[in-house]
Protein backbone atom coordinates (compact mmCIF):
# COMPACT_ATOMS: atom_id res chain seq x y z
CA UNK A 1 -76.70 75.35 -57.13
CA UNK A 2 -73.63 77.34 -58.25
CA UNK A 3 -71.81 76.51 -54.36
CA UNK A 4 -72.43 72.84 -55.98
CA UNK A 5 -71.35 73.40 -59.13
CA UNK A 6 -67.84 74.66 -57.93
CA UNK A 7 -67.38 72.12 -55.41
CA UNK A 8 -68.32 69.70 -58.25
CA UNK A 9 -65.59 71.29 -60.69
CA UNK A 10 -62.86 71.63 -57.92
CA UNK A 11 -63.22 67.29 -56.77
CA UNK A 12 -62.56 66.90 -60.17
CA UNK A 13 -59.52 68.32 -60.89
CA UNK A 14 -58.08 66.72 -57.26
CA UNK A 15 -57.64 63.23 -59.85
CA UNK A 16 -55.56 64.75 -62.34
CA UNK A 17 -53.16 66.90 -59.91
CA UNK A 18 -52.73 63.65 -57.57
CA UNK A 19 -51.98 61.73 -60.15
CA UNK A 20 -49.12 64.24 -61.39
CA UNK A 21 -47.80 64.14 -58.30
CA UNK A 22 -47.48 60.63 -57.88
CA UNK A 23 -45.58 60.25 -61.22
CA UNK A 24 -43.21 63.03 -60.11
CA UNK A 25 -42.59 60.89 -56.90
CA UNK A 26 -41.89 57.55 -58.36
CA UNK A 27 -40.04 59.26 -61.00
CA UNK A 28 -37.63 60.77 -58.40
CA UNK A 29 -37.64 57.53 -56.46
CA UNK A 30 -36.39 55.38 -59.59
CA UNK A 31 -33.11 57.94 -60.09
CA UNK A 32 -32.18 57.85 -56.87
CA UNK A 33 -32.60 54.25 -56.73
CA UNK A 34 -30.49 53.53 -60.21
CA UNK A 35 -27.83 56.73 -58.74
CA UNK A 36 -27.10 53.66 -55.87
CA UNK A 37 -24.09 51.48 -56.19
CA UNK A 38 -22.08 49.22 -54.03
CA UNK A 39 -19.45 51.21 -51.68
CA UNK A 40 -15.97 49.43 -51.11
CA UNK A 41 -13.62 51.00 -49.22
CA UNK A 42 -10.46 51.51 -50.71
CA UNK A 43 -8.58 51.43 -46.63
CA UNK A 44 -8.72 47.39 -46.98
CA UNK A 45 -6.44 47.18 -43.70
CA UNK A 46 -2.88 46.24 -43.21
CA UNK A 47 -2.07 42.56 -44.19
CA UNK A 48 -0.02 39.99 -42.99
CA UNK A 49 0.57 41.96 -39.76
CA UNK A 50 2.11 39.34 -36.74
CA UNK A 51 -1.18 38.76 -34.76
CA UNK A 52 -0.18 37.54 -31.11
CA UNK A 53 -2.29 36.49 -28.02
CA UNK A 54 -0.75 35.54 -24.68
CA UNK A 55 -0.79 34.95 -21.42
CA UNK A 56 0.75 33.59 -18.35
CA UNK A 57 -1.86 33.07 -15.73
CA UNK A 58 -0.95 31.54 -12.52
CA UNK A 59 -3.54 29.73 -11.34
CA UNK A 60 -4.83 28.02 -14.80
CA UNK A 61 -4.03 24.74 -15.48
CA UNK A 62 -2.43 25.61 -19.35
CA UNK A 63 -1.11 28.12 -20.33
CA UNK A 64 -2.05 29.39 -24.30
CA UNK A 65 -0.61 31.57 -27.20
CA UNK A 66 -2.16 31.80 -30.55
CA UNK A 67 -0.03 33.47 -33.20
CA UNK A 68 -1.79 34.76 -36.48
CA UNK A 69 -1.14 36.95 -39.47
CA UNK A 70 -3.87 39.64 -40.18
CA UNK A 71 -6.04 39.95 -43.35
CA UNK A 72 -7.66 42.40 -45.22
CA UNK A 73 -11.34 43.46 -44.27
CA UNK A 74 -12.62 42.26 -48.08
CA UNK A 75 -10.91 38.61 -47.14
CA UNK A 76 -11.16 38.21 -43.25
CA UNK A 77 -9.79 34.29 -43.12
CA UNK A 78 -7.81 33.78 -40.12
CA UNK A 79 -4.36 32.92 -41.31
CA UNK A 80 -2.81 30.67 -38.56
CA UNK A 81 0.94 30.71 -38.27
CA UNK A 82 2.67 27.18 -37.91
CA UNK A 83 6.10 25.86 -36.68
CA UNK A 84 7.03 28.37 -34.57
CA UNK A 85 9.13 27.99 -31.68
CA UNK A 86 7.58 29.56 -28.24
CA UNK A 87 8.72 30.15 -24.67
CA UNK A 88 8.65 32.29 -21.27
CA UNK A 89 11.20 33.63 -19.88
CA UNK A 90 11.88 35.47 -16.20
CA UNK A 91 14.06 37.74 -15.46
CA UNK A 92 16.36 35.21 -13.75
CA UNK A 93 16.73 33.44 -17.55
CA UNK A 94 14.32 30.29 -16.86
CA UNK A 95 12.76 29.13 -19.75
CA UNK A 96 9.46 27.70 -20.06
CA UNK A 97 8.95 25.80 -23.90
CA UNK A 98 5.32 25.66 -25.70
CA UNK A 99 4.33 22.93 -27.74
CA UNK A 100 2.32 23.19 -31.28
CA UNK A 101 -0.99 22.11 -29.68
CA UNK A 102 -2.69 22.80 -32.95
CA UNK A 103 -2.44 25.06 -36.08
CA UNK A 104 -1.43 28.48 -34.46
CA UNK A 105 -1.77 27.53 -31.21
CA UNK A 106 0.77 26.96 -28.38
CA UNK A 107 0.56 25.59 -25.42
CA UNK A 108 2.53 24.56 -21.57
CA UNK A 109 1.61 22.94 -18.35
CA UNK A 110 3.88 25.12 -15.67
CA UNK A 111 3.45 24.05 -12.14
CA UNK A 112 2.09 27.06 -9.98
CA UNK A 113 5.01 27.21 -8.01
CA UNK A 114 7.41 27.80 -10.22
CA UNK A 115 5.59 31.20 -11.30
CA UNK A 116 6.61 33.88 -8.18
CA UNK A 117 4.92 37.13 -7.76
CA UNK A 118 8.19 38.89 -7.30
CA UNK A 119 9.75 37.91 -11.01
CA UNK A 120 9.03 39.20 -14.37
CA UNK A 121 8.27 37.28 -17.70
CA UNK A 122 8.73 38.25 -21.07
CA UNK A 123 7.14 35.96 -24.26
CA UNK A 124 9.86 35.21 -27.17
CA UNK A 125 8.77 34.25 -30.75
CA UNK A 126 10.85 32.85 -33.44
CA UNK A 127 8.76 32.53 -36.84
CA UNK A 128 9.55 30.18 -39.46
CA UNK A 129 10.76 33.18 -41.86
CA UNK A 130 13.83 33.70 -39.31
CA UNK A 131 12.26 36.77 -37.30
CA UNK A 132 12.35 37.32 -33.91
CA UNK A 133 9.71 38.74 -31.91
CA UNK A 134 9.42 39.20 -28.14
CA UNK A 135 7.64 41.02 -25.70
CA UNK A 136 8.66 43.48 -22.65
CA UNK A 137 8.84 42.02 -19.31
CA UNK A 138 5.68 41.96 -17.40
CA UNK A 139 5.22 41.60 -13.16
CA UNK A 140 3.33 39.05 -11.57
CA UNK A 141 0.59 40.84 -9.89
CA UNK A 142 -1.20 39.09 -7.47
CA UNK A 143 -5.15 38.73 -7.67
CA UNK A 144 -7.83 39.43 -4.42
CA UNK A 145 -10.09 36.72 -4.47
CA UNK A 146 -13.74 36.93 -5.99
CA UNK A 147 -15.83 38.68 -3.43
CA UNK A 148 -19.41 38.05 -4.48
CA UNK A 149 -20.56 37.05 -7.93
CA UNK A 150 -24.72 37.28 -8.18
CA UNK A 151 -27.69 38.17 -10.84
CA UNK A 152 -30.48 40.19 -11.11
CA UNK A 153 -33.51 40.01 -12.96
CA UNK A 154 -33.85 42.81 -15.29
CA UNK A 155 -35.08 43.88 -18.86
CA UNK A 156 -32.01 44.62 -21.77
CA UNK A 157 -32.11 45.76 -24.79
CA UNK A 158 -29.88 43.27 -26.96
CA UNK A 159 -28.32 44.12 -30.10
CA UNK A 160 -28.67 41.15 -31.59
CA UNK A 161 -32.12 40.59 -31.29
CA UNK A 162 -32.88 43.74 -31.81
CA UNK A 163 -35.25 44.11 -29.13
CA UNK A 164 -35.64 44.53 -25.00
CA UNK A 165 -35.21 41.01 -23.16
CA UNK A 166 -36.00 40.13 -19.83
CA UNK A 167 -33.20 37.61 -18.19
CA UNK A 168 -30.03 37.42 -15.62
CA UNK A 169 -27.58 40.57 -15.38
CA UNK A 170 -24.76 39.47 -13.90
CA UNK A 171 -22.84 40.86 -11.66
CA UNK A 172 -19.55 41.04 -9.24
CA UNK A 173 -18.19 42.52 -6.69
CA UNK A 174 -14.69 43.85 -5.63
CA UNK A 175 -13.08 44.06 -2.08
CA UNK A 176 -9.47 43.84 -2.23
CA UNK A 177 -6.64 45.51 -0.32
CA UNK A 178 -5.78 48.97 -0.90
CA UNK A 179 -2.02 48.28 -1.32
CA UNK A 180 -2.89 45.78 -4.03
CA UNK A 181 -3.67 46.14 -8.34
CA UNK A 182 -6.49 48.86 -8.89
CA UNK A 183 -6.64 47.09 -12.12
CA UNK A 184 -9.00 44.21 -13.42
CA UNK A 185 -10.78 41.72 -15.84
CA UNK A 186 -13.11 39.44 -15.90
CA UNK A 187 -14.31 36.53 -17.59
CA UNK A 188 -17.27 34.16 -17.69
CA UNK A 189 -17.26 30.51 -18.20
CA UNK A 190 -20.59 29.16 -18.70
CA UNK A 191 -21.77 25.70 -17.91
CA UNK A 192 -24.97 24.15 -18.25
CA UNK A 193 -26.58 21.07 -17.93
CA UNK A 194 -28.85 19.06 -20.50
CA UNK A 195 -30.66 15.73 -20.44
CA UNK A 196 -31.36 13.01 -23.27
CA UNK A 197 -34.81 12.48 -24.24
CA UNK A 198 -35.11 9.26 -22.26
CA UNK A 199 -33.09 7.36 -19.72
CA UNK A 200 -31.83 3.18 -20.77
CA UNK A 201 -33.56 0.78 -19.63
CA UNK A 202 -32.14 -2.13 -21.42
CA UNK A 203 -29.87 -3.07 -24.49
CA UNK A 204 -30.59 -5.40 -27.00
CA UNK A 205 -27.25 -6.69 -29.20
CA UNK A 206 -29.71 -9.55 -31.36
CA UNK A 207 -29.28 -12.34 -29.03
CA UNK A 208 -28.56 -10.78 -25.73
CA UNK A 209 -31.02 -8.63 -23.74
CA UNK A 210 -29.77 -6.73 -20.95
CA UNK A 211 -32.81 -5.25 -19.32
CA UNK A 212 -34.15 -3.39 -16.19
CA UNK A 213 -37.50 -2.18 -16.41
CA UNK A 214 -36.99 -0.69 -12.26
CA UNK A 215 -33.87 1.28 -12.52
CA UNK A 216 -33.18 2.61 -16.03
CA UNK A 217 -29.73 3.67 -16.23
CA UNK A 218 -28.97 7.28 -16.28
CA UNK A 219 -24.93 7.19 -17.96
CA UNK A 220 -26.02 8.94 -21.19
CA UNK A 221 -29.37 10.94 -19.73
CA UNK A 222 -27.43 13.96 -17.96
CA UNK A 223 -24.82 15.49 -20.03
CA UNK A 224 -22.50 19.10 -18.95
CA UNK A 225 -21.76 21.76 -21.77
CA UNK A 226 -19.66 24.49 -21.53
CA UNK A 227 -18.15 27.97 -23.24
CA UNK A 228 -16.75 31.48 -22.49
CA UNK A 229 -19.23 33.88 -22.84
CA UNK A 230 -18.89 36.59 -25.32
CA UNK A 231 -17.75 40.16 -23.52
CA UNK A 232 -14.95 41.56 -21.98
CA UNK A 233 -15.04 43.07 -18.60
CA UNK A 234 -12.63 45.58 -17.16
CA UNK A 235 -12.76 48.09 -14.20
CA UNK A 236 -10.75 50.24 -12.46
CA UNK A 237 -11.00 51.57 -9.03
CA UNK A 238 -7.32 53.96 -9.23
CA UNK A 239 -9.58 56.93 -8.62
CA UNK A 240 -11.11 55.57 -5.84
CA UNK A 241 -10.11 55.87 -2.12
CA UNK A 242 -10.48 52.21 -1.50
CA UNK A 243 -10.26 48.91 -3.78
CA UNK A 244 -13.50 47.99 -3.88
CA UNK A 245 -15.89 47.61 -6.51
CA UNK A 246 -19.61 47.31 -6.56
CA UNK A 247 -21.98 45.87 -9.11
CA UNK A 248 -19.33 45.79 -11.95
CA UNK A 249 -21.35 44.42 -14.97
CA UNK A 250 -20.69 40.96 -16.34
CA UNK A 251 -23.22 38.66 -19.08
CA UNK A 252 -26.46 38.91 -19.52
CA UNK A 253 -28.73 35.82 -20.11
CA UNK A 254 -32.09 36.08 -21.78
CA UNK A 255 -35.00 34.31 -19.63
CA UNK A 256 -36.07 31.82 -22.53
CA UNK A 257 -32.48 31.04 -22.76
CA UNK A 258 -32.61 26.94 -22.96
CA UNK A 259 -29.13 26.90 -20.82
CA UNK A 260 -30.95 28.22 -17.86
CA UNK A 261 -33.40 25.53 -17.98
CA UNK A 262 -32.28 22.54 -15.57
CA UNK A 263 -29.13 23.89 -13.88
CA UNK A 264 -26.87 26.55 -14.93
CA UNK A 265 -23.41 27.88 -13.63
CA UNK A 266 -21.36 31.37 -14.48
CA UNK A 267 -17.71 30.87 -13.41
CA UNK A 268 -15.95 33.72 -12.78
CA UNK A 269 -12.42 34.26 -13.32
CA UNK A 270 -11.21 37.38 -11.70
CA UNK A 271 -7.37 38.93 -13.21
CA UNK A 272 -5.69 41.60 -11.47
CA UNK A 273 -3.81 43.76 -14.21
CA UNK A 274 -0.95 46.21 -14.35
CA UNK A 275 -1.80 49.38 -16.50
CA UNK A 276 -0.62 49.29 -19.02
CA UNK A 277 -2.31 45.87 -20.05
CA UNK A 278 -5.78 47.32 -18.02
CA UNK A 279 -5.62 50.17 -20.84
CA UNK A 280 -5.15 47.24 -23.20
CA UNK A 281 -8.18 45.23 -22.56
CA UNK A 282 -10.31 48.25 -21.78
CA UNK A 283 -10.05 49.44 -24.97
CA UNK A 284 -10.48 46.43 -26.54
CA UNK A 285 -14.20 46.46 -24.77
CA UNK A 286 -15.15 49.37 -25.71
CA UNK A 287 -14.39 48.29 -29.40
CA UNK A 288 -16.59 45.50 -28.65
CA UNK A 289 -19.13 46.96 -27.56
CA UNK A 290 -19.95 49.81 -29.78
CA UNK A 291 -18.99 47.27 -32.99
CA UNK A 292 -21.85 47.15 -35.33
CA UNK A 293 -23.96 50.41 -34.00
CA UNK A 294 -24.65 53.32 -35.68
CA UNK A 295 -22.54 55.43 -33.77
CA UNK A 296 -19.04 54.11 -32.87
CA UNK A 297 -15.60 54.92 -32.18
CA UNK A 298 -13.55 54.13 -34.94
CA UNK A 299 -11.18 51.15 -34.18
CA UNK A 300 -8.05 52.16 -32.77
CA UNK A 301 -4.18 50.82 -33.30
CA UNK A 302 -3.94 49.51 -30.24
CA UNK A 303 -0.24 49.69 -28.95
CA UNK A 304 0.94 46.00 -28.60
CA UNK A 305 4.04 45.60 -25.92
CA UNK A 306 5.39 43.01 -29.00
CA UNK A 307 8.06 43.82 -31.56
CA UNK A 308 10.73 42.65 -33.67
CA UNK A 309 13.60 42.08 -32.20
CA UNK A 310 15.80 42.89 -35.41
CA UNK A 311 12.82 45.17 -36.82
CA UNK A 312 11.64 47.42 -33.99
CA UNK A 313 9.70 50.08 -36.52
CA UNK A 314 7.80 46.45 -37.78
CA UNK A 315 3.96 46.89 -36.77
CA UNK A 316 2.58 43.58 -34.72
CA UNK A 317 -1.12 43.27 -33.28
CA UNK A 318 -2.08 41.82 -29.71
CA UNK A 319 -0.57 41.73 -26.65
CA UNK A 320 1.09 39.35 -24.24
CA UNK A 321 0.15 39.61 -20.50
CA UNK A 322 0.73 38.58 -16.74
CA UNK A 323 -1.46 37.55 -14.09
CA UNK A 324 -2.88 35.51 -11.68
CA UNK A 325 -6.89 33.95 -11.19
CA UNK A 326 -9.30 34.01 -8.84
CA UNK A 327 -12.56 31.73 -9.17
CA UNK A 328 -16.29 31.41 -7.99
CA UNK A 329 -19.16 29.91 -9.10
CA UNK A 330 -22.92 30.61 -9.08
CA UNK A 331 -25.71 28.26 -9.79
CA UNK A 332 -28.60 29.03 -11.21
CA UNK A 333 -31.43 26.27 -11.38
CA UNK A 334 -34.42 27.36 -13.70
CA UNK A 335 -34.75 30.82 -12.25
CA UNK A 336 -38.00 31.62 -14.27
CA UNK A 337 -39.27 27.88 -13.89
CA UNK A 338 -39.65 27.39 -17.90
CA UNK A 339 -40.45 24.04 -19.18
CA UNK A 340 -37.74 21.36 -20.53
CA UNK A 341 -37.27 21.45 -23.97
CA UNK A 342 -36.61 18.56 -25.36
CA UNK A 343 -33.61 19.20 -27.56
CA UNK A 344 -33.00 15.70 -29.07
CA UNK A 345 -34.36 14.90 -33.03
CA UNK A 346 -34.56 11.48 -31.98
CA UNK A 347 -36.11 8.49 -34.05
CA UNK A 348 -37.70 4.86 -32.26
CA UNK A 349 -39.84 2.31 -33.30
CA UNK A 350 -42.21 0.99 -29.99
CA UNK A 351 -45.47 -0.46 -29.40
CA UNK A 352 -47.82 -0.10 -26.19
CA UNK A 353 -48.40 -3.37 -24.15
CA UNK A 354 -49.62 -4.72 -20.95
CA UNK A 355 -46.63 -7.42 -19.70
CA UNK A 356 -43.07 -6.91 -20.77
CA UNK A 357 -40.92 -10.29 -21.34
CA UNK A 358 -37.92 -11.19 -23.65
CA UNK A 359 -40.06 -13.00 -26.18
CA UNK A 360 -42.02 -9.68 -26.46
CA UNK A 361 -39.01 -7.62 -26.57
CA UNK A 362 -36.80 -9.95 -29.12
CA UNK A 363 -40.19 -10.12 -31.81
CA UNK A 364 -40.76 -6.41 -31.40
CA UNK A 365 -37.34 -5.53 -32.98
CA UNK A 366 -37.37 -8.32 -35.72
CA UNK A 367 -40.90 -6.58 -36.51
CA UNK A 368 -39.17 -2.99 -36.26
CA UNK A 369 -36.40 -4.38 -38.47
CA UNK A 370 -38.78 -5.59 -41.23
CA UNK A 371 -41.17 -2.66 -41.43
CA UNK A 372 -39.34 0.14 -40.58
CA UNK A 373 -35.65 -1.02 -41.67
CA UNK A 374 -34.61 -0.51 -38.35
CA UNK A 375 -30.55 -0.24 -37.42
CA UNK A 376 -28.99 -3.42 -36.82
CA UNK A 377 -28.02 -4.11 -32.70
CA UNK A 378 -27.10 -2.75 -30.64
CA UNK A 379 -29.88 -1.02 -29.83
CA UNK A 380 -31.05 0.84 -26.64
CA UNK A 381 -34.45 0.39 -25.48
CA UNK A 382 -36.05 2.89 -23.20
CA UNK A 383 -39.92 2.90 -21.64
CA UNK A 384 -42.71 5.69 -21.85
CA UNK A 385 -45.21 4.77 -19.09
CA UNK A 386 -49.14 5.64 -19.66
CA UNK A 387 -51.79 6.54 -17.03
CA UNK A 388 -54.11 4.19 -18.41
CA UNK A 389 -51.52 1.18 -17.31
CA UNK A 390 -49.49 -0.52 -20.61
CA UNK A 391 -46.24 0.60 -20.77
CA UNK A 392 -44.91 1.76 -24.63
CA UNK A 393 -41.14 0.21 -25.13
CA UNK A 394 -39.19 1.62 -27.65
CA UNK A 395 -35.80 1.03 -29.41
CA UNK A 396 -33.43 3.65 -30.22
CA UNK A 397 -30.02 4.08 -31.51
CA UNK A 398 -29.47 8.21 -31.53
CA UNK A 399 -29.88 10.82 -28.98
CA UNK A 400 -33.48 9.83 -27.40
CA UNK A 401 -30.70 8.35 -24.83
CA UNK A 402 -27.66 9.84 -25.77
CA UNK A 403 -27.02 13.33 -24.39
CA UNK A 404 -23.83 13.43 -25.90
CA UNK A 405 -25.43 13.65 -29.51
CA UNK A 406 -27.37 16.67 -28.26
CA UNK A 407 -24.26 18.46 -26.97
CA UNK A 408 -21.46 18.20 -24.22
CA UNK A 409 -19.67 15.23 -22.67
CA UNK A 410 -21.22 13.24 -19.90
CA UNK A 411 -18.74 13.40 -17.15
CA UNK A 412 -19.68 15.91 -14.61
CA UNK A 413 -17.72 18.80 -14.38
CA UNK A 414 -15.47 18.62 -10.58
CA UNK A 415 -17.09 21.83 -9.17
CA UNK A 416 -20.96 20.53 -10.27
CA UNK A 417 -22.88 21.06 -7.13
């Protein structure tokens, strides 16, 4: 009876030194939480620094600068710099002009034979303040063709969804000659192909009806879409014996990814580089790749080969480079056999019936006019068949037909397979 007792007296003094503790806790927890304020950096970055990226590439159809000033982290709007005369020159004093293609960007069209692997080229920059800026003169290095571009499936973790994937790692390989670059980058254009909800079987313009319930038309149903993927991809084999490279590391595709779906393509451009520029992009990788983690290098000046020509102590960003290309292509067609998805948001008015004439097809759309205020003609009209035998016909005006409101352009790209 006294064990009891004890136990009895000791449970009931657990309540009271719990609940002290608690308030001490939450008491702590609301100081620190009122002791936290906002952190701005005082470093807001240099401003209005000349921002320049360029490049002659022999072997691509345009050739592109964009010239920029540079903002402060608080206020990271691009400033785009307008009106400013552009050109190439070599080192035998050709001149090759760029045209304002758009706000801060500047483009040329230079036939492939006028660009020679044994002359130099330099970029010049006049601003509309009156400065000068130009870069040194870079060689022509010549690029190996692609060896083999292919993809593996494996599981990634990806950073931005912040979890392990399964998908496509890319990759290419490397087997050029030993007396050539030991320097390279890649990139990745991707293409992809998407369908409309429905193909056309007939157009209706309020009088007219053009209609072919046996071969619907296909000239808005397949639609191409296209981008460069995110990444940059350098390697180096300088230290190696030979110049070849194996299993260098290019994109990575998740497997739900709805570009992989019907038929897919990863072009890969292939740059030889000289150093100095190699040292360039490579760091400019590794930036972008450890951006945004935890643990990261802190971004560094990288040295541009730019200056001013009247102002050489003048600090300017980016870097103008020289090279050739190199292209392959792989295809990928649904490599985890996922099912369509039908992108479109699409809106028709239809009805289900057993015979399909004009006098059914002209008093369905004066009916889908009246009840459902329907879009004045043209129209499209497409056909949903049943297993049970009527066929559904439906008018549409948006992208139940029309890839190109989904995404893309409908002319096939030249090197679709």
């Amino acid at each position: 009876m006294k064990v009891m007792r004890k136990i009895f007296k000791k449970n009931r003094t657990l309540p009271r030194n719990f609940n002290r503790f608690v308030l001490i806790v939450i008491s702590i927890m609301f100081l620190v939480i009122s002791c936290i304020t906002p952190y701005e950096p005082e470093f807001k970055g240099e401003t209005n620094l000349l921002v320049v990226d360029g490049s002659l590439i022999k072997g691509s159809q345009t050739q592109e600068v964009r010239i920029s000033r540079s903002t402060s982290v608080s206020d990271p709007i691009l400033q785009l710099v307008e009106d400013c005369s552009v050109r190439i020159t070599d080192d035998s004093g050709n001149e090759i002009m760029f045209t304002e293609e758009s706000p801060g960007k500047y483009v040329a069209s230079i036939d492939d034979a006028l660009l020679d692997y044994s002359s130099q080229y330099k970029l010049l920059i006049s601003t509309p303040s009156g400065d000068n800026y130009e870069s040194n003169f870079q060689t022509l290095p010549e690029t190996a063709p692609v060896d083999s571009i292919y993809s593996i499936k494996e599981t990634h973790y990806v950073r931005d969804a912040d979890d392990y994937l399964y998908g496509l790692q890319f990759y290419v390989d490397l087997d050029a000659p030993d007396d050539a670059s030991r320097y390279y980058r890649w990139e990745v254009v991707e293409t992809w192909e998407l369908h409309a909800s429905h193909k056309i079987y007939g157009v209706y313009d309020g009088t007219t009806i053009l209609f072919d319930e046996q071969n619907p038309s296909d000239s808005l149903y397949n639609c191409w879409d296209s981008k460069t993927a995110l990444g940059i991809y350098t390697y180096s084999s300088a230290n190696l014996s030979h110049n070849r490279l194996s299993k260098v590391p290019l994109h990575f595709k998740a497997f739900d990814s709805p570009d992989l779906i019907i038929k897919y393509s990863a072009t890969v451009r292939q740059f030889a580089l000289n150093e100095e520029a190699y040292y360039y992009w490579h760091q400019k990788e590794t930036e972008l790749k450890e951006s945004g983690q935890i643990y990261t290098t802190q971004p560094t000046q990288l040295r541009s080969n730019i200056h001013n020509t009247m102002n050489p102590n003048e600090k300017v960003l980016g870097y103008f480079w020289v090279s050739s290309v190199a292209e392959k292509h792989l295809f990928e067609k649904n490599p985890f056999d996922n099912i369509a998805i039908d992108l479109s948001s699409c809106t028709s008015y239809g009805m289900c019936v057993d015979f399909i004439d004009e006098n059914f097809i002209n008093s369905l759309y004066h009916l889908a006019q009246f009840t459902r205020n329907f879009p004045l003609p043209p129209v499209y009209i497409y056909l949903v068949r049943t297993d049970t035998g009527p066929v559904c016909v439906y008018f549409t005006k948006d992208d139940c037909i029309d890839c190109r409101l989904i995404a893309g352009t409908n002319h096939k790209p030249a090197f679709w397979e």
